[in-house]
C-alpha atoms as a PDB file:
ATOM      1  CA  UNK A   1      95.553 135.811  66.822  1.00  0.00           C
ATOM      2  CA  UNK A   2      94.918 133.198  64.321  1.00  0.00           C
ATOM      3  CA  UNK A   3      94.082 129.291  66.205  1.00  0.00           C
ATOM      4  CA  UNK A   4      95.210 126.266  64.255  1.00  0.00           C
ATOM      5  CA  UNK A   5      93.610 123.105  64.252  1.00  0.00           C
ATOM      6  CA  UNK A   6      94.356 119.850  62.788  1.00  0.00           C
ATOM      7  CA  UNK A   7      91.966 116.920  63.278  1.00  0.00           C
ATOM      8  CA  UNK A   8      93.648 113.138  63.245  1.00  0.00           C
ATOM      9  CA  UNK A   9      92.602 110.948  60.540  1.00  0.00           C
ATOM     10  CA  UNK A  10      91.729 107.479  61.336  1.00  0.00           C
ATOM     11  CA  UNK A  11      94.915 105.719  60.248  1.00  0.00           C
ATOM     12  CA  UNK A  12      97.196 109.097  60.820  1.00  0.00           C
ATOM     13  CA  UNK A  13     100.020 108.346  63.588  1.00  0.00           C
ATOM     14  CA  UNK A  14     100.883 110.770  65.702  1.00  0.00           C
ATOM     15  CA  UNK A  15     104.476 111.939  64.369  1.00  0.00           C
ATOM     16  CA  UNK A  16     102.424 112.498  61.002  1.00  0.00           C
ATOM     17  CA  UNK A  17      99.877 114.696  62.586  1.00  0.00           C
ATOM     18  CA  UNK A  18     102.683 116.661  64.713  1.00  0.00           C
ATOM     19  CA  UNK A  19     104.506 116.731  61.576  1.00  0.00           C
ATOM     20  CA  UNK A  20     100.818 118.162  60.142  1.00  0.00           C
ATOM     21  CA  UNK A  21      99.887 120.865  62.457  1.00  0.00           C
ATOM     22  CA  UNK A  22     103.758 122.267  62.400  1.00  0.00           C
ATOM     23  CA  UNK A  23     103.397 122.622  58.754  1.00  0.00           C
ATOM     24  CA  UNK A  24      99.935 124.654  59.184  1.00  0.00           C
ATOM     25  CA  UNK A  25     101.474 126.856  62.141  1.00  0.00           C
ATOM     26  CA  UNK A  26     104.566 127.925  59.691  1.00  0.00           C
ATOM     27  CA  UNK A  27     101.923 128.455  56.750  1.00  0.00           C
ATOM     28  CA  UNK A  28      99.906 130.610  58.963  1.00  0.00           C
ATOM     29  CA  UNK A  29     102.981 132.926  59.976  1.00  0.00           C
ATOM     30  CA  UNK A  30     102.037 132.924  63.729  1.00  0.00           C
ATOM     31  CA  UNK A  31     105.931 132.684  64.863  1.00  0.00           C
ATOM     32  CA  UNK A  32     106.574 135.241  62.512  1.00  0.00           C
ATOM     33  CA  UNK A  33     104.727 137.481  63.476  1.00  0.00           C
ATOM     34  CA  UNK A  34     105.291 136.590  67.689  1.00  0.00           C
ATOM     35  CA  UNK A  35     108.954 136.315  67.277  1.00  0.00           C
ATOM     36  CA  UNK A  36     109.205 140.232  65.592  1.00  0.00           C
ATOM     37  CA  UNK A  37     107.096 141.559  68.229  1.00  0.00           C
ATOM     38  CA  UNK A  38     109.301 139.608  70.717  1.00  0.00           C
ATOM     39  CA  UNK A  39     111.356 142.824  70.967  1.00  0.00           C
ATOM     40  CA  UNK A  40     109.441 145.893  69.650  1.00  0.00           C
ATOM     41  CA  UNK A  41     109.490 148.817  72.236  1.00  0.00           C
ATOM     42  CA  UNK A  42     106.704 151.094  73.031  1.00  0.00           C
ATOM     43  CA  UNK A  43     107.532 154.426  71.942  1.00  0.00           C
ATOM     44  CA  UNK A  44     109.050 156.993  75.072  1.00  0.00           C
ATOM     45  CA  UNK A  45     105.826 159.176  77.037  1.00  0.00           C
ATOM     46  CA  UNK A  46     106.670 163.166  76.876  1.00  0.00           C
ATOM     47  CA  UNK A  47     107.543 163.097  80.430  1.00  0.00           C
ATOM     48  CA  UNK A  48     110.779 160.504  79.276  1.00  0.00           C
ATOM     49  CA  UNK A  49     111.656 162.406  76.662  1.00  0.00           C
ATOM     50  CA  UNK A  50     111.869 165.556  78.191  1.00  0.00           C
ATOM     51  CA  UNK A  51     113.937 164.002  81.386  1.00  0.00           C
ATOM     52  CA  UNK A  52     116.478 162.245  79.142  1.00  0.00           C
ATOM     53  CA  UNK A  53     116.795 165.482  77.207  1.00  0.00           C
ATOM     54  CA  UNK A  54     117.189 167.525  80.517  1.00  0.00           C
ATOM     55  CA  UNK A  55     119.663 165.424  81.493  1.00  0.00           C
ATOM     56  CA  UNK A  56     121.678 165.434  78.503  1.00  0.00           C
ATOM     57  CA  UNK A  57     121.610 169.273  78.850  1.00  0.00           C
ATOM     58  CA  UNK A  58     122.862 169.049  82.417  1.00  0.00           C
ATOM     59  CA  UNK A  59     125.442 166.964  81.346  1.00  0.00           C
ATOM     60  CA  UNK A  60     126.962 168.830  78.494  1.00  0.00           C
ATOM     61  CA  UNK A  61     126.713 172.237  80.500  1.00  0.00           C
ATOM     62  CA  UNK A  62     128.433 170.327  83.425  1.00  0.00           C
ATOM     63  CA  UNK A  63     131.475 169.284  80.759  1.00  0.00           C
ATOM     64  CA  UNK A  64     131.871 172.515  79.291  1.00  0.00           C
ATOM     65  CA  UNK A  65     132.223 174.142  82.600  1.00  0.00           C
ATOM     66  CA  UNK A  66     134.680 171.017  83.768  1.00  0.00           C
ATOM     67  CA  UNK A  67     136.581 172.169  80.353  1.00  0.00           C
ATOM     68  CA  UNK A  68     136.258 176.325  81.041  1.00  0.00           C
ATOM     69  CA  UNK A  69     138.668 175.060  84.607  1.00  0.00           C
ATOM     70  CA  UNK A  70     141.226 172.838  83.023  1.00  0.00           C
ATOM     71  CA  UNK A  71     140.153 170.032  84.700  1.00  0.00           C
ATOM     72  CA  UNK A  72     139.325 168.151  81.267  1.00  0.00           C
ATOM     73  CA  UNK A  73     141.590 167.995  78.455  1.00  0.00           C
ATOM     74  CA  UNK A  74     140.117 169.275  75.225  1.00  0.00           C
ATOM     75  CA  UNK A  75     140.834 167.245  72.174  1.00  0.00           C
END
């Protein structure tokens, strides 16, 4: 992670030097780059994968056979 720093110059005021450093922190592209990996997800282990995809399976079998009885109308 890149640290900005902005030093006060003898006659600066302080709106000027808050006004200073914001400028720098933009320039530098630090809340770019926070704010995009604000939400990024790590990608699913194996073990997810496969459950999810087990579970799908279950699910669709479980339909068809709710479908084979009458009990859900087909489209």
């Amino acid at each position: 992670m890149i640290n900005v720093e902005v030093e006060k110059n003898p006659n600066e005021s302080a709106t000027s030097l808050i006004r200073r450093f914001t400028k720098r922190v933009q320039g530098s592209s630090i809340l770019v780059k926070v704010r995009g990996e604000r939400y990024a997800s790590r990608p699913q282990s194996k073990f997810k994968r496969k459950a999810s995809a087990l579970r799908r399976i279950a699910r669709r079998t479980e339909v068809e056979r709710l479908k084979k009885l009458g009990k859900i109308k087909t489209k």
